[in-house]
PDB file of N, CA and C in Angstrom:
ATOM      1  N   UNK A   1      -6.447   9.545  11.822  1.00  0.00           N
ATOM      2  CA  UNK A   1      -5.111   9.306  12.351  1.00  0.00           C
ATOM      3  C   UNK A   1      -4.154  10.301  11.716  1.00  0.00           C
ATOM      4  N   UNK A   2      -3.580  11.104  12.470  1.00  0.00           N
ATOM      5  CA  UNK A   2      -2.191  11.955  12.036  1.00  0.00           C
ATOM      6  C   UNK A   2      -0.782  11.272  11.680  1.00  0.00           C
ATOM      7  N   UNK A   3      -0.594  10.640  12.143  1.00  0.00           N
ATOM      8  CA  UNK A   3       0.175  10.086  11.624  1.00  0.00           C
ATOM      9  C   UNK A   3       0.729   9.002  10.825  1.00  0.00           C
ATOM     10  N   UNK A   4       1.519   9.410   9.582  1.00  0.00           N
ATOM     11  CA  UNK A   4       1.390   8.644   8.600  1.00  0.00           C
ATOM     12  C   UNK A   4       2.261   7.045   8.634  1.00  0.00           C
ATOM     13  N   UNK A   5       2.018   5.913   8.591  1.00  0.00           N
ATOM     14  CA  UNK A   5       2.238   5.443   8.326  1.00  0.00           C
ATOM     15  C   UNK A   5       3.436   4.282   7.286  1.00  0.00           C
ATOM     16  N   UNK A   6       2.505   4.794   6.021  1.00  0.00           N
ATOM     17  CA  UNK A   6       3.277   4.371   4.829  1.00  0.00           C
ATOM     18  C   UNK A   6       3.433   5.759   3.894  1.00  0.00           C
ATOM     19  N   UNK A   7       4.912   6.197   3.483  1.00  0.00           N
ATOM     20  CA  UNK A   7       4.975   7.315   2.751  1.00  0.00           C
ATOM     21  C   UNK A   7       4.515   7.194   1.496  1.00  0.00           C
ATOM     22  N   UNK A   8       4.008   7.953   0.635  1.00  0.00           N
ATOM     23  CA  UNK A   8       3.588   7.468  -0.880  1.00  0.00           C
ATOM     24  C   UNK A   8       4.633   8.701  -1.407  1.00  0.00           C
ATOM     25  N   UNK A   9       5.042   8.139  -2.867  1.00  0.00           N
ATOM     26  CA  UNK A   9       5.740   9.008  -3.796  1.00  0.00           C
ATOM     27  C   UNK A   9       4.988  10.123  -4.402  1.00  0.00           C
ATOM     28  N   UNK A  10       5.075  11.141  -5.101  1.00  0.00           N
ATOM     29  CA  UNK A  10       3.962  11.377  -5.792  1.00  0.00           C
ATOM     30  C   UNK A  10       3.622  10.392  -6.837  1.00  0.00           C
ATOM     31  N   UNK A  11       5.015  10.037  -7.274  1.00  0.00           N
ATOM     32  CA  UNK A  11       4.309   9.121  -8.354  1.00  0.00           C
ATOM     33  C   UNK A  11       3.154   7.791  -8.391  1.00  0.00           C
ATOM     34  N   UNK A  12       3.228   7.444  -6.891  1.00  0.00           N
ATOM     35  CA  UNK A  12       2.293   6.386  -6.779  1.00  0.00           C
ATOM     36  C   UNK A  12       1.072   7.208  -6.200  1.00  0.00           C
ATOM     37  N   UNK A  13       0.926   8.686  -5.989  1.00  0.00           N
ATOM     38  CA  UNK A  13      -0.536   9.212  -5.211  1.00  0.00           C
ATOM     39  C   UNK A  13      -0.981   9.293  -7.024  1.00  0.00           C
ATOM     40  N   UNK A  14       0.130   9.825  -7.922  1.00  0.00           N
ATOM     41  CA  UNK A  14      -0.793  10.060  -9.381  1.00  0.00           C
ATOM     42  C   UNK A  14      -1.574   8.506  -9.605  1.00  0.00           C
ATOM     43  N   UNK A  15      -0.597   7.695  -9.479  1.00  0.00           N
ATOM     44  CA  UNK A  15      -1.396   6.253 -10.171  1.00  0.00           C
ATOM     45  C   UNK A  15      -2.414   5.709  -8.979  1.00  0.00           C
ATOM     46  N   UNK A  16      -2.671   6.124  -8.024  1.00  0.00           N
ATOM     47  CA  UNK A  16      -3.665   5.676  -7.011  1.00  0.00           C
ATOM     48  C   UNK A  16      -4.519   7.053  -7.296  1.00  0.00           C
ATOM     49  N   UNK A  17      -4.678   7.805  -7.742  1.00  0.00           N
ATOM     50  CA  UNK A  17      -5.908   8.863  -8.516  1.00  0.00           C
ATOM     51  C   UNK A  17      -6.331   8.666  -9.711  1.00  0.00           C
ATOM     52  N   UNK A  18      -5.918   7.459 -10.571  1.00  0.00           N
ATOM     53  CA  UNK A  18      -6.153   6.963 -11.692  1.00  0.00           C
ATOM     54  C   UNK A  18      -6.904   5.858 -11.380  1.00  0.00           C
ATOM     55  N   UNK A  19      -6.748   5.395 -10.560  1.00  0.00           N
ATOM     56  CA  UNK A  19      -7.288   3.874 -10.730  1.00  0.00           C
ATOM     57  C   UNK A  19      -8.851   4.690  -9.364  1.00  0.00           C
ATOM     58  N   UNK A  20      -8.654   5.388  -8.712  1.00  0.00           N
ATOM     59  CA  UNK A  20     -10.029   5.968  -8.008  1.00  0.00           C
ATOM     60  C   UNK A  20     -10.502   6.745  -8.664  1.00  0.00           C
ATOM     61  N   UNK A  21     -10.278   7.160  -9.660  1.00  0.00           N
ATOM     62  CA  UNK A  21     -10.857   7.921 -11.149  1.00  0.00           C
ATOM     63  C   UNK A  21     -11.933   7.188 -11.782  1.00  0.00           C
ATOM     64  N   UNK A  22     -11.405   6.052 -11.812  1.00  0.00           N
ATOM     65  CA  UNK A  22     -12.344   4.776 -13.130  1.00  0.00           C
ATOM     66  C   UNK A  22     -13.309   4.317 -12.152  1.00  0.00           C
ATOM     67  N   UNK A  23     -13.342   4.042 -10.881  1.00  0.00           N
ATOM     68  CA  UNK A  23     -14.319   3.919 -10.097  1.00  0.00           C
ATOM     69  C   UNK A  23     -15.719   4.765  -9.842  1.00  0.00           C
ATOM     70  N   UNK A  24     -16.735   4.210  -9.897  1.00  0.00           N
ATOM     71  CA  UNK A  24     -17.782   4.871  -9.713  1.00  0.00           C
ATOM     72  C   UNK A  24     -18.063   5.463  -8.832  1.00  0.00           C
ATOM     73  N   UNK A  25     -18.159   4.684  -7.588  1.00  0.00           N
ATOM     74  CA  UNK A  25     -18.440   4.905  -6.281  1.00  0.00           C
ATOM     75  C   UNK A  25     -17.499   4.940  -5.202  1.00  0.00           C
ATOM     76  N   UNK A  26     -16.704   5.871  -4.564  1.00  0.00           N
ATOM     77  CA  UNK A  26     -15.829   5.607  -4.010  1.00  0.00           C
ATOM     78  C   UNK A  26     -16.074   6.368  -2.476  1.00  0.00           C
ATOM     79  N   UNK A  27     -17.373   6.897  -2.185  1.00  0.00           N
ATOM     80  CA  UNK A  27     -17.899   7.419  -0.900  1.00  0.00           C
ATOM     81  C   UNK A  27     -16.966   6.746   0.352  1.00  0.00           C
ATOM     82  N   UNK A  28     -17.339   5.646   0.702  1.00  0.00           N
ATOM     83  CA  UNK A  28     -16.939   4.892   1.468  1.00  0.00           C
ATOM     84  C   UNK A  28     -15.788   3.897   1.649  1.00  0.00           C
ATOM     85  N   UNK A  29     -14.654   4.557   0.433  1.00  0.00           N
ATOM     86  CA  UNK A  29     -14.333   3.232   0.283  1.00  0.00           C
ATOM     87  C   UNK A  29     -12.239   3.613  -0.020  1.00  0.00           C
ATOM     88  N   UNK A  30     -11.122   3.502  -0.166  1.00  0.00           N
ATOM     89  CA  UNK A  30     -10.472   3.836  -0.229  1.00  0.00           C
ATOM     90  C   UNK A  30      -9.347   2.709  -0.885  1.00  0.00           C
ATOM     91  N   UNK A  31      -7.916   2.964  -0.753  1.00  0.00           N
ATOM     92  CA  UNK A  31      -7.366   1.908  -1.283  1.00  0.00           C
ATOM     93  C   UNK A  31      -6.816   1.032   0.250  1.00  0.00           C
ATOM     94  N   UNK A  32      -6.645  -0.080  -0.071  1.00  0.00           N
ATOM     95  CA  UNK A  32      -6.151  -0.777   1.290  1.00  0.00           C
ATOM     96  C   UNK A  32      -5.183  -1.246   1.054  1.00  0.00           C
ATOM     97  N   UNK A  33      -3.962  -1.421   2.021  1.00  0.00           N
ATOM     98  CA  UNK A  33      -2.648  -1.624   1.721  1.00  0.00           C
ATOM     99  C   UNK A  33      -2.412  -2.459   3.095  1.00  0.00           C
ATOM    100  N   UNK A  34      -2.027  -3.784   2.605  1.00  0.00           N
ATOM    101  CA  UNK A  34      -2.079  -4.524   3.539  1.00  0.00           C
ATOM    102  C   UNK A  34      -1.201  -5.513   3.735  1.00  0.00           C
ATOM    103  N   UNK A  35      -0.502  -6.212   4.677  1.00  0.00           N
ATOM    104  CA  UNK A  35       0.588  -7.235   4.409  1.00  0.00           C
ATOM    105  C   UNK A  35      -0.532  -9.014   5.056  1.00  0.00           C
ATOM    106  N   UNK A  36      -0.131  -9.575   3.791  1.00  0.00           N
ATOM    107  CA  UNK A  36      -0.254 -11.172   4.305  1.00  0.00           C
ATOM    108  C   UNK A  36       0.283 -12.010   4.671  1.00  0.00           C
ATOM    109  N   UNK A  37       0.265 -13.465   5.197  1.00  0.00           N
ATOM    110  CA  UNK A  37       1.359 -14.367   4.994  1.00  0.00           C
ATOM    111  C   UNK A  37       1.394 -14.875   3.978  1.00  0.00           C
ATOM    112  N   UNK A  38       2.373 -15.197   3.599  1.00  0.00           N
ATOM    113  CA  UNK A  38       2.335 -16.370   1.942  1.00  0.00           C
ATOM    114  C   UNK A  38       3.668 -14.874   1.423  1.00  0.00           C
ATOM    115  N   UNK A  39       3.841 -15.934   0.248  1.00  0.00           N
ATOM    116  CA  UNK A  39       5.173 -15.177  -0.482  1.00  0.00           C
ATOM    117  C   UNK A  39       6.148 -16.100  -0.296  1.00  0.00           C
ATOM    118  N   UNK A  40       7.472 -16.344  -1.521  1.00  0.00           N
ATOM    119  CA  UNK A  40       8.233 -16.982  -1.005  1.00  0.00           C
ATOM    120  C   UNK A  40       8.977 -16.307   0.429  1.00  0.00           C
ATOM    121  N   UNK A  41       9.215 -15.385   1.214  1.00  0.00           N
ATOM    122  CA  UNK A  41       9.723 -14.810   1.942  1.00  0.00           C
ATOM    123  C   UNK A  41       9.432 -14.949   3.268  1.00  0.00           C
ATOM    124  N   UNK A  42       7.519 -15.400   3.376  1.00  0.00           N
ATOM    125  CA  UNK A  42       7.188 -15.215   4.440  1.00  0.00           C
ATOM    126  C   UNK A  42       6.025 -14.591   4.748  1.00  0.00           C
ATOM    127  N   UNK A  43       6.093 -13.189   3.892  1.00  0.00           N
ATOM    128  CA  UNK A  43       4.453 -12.279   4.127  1.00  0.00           C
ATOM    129  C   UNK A  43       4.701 -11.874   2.823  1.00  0.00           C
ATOM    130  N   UNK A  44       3.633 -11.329   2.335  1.00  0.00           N
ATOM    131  CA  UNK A  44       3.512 -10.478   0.572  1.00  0.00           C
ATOM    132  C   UNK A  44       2.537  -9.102   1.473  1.00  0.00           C
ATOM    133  N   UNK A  45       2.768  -8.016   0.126  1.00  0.00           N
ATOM    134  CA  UNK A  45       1.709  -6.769   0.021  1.00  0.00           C
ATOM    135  C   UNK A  45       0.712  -7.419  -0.430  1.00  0.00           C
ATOM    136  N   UNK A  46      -0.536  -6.674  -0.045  1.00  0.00           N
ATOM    137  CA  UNK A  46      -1.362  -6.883  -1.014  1.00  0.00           C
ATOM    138  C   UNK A  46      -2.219  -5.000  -0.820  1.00  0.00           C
ATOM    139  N   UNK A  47      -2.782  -4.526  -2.200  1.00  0.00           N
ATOM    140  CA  UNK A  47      -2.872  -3.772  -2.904  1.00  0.00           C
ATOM    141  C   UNK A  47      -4.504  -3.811  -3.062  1.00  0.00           C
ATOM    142  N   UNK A  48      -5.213  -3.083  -2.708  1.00  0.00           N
ATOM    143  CA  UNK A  48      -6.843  -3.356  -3.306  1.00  0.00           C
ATOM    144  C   UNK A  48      -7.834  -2.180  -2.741  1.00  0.00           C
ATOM    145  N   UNK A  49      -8.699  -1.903  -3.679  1.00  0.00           N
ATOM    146  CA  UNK A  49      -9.899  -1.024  -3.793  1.00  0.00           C
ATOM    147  C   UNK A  49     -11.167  -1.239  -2.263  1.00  0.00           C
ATOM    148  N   UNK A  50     -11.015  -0.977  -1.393  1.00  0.00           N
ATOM    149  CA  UNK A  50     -11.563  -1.412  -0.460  1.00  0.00           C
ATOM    150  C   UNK A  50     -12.742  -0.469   0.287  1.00  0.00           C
ATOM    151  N   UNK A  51     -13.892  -0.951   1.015  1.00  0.00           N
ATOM    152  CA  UNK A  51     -14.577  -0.577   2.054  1.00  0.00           C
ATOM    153  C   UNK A  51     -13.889  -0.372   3.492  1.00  0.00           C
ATOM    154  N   UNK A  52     -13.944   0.751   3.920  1.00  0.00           N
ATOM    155  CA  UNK A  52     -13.721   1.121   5.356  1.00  0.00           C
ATOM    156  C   UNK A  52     -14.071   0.127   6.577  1.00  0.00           C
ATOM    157  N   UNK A  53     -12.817  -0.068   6.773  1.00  0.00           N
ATOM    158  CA  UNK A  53     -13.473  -1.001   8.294  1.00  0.00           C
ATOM    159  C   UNK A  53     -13.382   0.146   9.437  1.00  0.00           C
ATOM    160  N   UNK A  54     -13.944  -0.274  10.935  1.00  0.00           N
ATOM    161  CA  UNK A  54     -14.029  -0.158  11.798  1.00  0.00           C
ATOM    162  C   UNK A  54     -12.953   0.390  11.983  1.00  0.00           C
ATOM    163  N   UNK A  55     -11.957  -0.561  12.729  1.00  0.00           N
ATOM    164  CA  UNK A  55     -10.601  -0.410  12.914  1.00  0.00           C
ATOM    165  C   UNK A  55      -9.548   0.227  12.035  1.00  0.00           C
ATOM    166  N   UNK A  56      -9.561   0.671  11.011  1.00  0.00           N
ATOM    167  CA  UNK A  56      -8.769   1.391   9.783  1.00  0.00           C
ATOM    168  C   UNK A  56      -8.061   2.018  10.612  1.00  0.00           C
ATOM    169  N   UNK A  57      -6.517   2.314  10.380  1.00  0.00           N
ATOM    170  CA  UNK A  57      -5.982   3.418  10.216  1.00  0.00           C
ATOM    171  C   UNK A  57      -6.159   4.322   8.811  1.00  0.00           C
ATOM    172  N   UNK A  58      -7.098   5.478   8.688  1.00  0.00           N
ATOM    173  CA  UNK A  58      -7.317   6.077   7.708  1.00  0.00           C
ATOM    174  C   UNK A  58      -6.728   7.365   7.670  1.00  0.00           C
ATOM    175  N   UNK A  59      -6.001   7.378   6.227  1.00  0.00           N
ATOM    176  CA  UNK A  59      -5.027   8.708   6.099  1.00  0.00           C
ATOM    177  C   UNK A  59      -5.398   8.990   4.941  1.00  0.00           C
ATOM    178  N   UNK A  60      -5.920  10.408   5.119  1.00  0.00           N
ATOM    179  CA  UNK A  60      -7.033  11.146   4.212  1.00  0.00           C
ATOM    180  C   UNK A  60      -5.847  12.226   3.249  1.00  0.00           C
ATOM    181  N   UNK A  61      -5.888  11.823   2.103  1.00  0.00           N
ATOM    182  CA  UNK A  61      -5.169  12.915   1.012  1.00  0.00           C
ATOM    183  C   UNK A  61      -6.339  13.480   0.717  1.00  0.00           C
ATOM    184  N   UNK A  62      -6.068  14.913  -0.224  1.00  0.00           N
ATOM    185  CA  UNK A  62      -7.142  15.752  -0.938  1.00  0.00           C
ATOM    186  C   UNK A  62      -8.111  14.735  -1.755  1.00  0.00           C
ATOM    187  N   UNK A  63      -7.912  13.560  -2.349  1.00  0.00           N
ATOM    188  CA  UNK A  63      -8.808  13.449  -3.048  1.00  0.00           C
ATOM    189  C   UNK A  63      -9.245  11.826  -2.906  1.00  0.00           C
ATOM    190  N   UNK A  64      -8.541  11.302  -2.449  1.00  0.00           N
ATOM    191  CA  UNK A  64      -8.512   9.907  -1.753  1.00  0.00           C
ATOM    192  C   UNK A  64      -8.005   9.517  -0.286  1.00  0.00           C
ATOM    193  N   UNK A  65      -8.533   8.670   0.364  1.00  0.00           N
ATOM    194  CA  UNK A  65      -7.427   7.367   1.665  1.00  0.00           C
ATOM    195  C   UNK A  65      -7.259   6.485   1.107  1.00  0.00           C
ATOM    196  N   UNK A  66      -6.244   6.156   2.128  1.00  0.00           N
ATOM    197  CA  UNK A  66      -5.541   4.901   2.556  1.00  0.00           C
ATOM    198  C   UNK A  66      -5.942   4.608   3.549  1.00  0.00           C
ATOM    199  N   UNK A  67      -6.546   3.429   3.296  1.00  0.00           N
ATOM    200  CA  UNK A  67      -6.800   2.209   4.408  1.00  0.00           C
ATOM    201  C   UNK A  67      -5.048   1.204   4.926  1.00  0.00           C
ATOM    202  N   UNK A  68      -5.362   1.140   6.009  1.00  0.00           N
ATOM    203  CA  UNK A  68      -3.911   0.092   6.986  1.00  0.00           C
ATOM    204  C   UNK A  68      -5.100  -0.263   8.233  1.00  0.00           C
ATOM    205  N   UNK A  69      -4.837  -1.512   8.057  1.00  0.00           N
ATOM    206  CA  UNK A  69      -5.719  -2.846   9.366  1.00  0.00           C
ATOM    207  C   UNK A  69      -4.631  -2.360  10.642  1.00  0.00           C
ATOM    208  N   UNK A  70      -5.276  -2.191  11.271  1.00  0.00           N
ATOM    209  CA  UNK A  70      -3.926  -2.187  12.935  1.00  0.00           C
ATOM    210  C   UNK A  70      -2.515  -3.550  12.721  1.00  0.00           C
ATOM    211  N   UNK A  71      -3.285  -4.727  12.153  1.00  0.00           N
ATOM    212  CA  UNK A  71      -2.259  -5.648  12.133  1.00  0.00           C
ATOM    213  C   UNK A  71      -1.067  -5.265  11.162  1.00  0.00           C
ATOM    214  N   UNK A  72      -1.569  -4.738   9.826  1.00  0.00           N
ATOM    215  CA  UNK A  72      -0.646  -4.614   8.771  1.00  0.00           C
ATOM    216  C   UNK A  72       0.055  -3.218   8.834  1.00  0.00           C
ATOM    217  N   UNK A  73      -0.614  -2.169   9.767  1.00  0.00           N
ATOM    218  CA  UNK A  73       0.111  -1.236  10.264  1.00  0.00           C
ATOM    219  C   UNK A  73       1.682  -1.364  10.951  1.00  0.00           C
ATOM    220  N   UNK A  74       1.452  -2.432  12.000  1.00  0.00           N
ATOM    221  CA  UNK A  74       2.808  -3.147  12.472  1.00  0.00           C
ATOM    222  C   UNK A  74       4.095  -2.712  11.685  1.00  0.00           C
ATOM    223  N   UNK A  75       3.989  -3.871   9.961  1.00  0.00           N
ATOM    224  CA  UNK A  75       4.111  -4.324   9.653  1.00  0.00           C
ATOM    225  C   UNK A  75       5.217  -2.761   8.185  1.00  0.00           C
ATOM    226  N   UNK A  76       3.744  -2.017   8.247  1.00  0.00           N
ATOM    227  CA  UNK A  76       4.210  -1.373   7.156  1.00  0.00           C
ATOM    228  C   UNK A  76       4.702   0.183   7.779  1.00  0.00           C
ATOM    229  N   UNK A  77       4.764   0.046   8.996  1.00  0.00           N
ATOM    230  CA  UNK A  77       5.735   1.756   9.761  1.00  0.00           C
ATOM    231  C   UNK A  77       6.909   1.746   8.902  1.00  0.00           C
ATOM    232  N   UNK A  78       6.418   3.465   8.271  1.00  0.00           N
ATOM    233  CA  UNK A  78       7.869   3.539   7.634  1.00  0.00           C
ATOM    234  C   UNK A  78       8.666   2.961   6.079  1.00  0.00           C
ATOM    235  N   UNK A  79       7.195   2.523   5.464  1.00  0.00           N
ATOM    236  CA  UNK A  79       7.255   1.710   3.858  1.00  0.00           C
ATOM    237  C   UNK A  79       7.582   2.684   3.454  1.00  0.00           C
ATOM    238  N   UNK A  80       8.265   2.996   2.460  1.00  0.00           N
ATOM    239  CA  UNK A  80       7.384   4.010   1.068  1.00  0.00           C
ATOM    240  C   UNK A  80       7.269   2.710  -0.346  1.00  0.00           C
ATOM    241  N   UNK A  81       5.992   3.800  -0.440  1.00  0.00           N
ATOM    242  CA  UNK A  81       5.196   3.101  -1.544  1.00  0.00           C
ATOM    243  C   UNK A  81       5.468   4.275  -2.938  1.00  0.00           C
ATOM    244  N   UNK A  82       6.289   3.546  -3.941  1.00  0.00           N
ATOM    245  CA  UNK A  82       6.156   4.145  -5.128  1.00  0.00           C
ATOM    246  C   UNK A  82       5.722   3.396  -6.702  1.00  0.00           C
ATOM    247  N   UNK A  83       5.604   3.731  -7.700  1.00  0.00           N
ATOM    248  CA  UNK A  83       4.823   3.264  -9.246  1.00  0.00           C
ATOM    249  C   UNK A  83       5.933   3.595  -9.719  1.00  0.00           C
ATOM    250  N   UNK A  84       6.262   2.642 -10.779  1.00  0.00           N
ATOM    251  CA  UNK A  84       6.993   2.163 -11.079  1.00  0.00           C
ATOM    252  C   UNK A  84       6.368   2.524 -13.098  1.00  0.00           C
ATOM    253  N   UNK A  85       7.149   2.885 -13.902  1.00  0.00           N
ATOM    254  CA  UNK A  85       6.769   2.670 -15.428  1.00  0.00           C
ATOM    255  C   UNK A  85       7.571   2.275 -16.177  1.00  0.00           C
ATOM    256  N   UNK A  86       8.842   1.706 -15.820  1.00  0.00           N
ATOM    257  CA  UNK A  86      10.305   1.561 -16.453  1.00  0.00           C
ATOM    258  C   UNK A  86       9.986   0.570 -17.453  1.00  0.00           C
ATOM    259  N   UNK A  87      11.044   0.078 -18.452  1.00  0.00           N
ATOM    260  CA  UNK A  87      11.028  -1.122 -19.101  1.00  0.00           C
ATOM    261  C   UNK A  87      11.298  -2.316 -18.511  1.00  0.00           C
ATOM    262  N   UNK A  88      11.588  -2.177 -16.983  1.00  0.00           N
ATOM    263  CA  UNK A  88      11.559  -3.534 -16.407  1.00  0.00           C
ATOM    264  C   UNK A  88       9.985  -3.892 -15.718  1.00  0.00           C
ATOM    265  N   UNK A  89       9.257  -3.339 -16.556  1.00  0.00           N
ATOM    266  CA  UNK A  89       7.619  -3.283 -15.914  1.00  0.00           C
ATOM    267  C   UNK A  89       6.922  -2.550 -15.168  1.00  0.00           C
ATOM    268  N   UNK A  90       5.634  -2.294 -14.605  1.00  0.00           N
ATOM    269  CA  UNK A  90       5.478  -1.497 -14.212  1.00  0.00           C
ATOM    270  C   UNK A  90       4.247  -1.890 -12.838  1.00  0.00           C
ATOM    271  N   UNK A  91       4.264  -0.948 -11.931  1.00  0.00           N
ATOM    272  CA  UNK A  91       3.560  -1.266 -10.868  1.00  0.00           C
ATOM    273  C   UNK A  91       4.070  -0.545  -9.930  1.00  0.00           C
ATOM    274  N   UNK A  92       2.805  -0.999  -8.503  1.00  0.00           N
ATOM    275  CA  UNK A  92       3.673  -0.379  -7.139  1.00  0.00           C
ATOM    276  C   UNK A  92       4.609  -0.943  -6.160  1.00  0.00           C
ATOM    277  N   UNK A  93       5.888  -0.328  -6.167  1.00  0.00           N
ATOM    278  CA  UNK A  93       6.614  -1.056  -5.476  1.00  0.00           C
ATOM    279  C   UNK A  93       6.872  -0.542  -4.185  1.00  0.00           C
ATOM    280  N   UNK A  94       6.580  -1.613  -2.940  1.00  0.00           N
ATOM    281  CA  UNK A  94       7.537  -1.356  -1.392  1.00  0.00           C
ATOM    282  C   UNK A  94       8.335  -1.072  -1.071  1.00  0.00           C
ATOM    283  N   UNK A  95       9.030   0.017  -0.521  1.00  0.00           N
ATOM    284  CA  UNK A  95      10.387  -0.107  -0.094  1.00  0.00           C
ATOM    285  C   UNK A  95      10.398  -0.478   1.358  1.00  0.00           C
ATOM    286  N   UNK A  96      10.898  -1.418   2.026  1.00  0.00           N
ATOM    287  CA  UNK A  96      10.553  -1.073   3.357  1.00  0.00           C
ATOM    288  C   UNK A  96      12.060  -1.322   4.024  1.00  0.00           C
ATOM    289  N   UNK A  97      12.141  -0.528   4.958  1.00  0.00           N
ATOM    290  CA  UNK A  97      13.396  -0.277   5.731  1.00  0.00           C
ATOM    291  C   UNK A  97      13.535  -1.595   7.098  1.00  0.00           C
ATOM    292  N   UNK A  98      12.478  -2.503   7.311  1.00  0.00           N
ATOM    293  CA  UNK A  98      12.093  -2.903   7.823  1.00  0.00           C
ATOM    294  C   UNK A  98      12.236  -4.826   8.138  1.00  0.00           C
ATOM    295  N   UNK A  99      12.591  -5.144   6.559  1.00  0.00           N
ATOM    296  CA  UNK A  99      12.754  -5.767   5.983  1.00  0.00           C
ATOM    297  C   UNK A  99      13.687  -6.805   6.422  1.00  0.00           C
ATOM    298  N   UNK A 100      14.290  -8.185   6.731  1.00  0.00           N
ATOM    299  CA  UNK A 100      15.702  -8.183   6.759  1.00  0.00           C
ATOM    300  C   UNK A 100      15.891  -9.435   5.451  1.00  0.00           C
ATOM    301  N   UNK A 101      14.934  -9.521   4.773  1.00  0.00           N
ATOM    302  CA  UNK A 101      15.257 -10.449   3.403  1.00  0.00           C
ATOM    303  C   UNK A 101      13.988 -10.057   2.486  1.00  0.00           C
ATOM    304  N   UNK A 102      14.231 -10.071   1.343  1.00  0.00           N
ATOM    305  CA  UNK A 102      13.133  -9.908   0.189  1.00  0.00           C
ATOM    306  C   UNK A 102      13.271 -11.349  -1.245  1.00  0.00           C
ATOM    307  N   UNK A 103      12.316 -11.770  -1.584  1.00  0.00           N
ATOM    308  CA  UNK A 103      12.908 -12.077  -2.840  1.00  0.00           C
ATOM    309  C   UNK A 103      12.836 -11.489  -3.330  1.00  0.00           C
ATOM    310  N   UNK A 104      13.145 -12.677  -4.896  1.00  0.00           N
ATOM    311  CA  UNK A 104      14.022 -11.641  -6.157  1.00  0.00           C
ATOM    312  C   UNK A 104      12.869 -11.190  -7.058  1.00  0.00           C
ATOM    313  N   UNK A 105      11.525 -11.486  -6.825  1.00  0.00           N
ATOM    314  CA  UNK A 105      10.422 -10.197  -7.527  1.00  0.00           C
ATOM    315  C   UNK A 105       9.764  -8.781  -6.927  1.00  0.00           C
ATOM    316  N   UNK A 106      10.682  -9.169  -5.286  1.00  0.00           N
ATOM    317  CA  UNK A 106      10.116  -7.929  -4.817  1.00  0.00           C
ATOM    318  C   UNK A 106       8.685  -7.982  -4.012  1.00  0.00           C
ATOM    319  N   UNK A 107       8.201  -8.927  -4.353  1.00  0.00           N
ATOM    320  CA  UNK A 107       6.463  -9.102  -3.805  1.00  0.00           C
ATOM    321  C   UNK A 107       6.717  -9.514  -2.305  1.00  0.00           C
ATOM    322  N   UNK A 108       7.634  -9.874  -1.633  1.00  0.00           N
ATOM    323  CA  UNK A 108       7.533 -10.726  -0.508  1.00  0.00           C
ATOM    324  C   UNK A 108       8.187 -10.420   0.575  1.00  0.00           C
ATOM    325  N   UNK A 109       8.418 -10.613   1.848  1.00  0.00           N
ATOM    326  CA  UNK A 109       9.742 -10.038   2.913  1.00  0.00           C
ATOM    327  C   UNK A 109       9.536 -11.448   4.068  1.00  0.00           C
ATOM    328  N   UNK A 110      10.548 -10.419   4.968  1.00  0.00           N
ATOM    329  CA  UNK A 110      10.873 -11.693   5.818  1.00  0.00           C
ATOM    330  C   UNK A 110      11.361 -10.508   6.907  1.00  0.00           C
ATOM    331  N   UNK A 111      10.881 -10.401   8.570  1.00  0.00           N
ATOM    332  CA  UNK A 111      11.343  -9.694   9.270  1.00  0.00           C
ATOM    333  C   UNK A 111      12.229  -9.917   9.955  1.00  0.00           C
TER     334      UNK A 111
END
């Protein structure tokens, strides 16, 4: 697929080449970025080391993909995804333009 999806920062392609670094086997397999229901909001991200499905939207960087399900594609047109190292903690955070409520940890939305 050419066209991208969810934008990544560099800073979150460095910390998604760290964590496919420590992995052994990663032939087949990429990170998956996906939206659920649940969250106080409504739907949450969810974040994980995954096998290629069928249906993937797969967006191939130099040294890793990204996996997006057609459903959570919907969902995430137009995110950017950045890593986070501040003293208010650290991780990957959503931005999504998309949004029309979030709570107050950030994990969750509401369209």
């Amino acid at each position: 697929m050419n066209e991208q999806i969810v934008i990544l920062t560099d800073k979150a392609k460095g910390q998604i080449r760290n964590i496919i670094a420590k992995e052994e086997d990663v032939t087949n397999k990429g990170l998956r970025l996906a939206v659920i229901g649940g969250g106080c909001s409504g739907f949450s991200y969810k974040i994980e080391l995954s096998e290629i499905k069928e249906k993937d939207n797969v967006v191939d960087y130099d040294d890793f993909r990204v996996l997006i399900d057609p459903k959570s594609s919907i969902y995430l047109k137009g995110v950017q995804l950045d890593y986070q190292d501040g003293l208010e903690g650290k991780g990957f955070v959503f931005s999504n333009p998309n949004a029309k409520n979030t709570c107050g940890c950030g994990e969750s939305f509401s369209l």
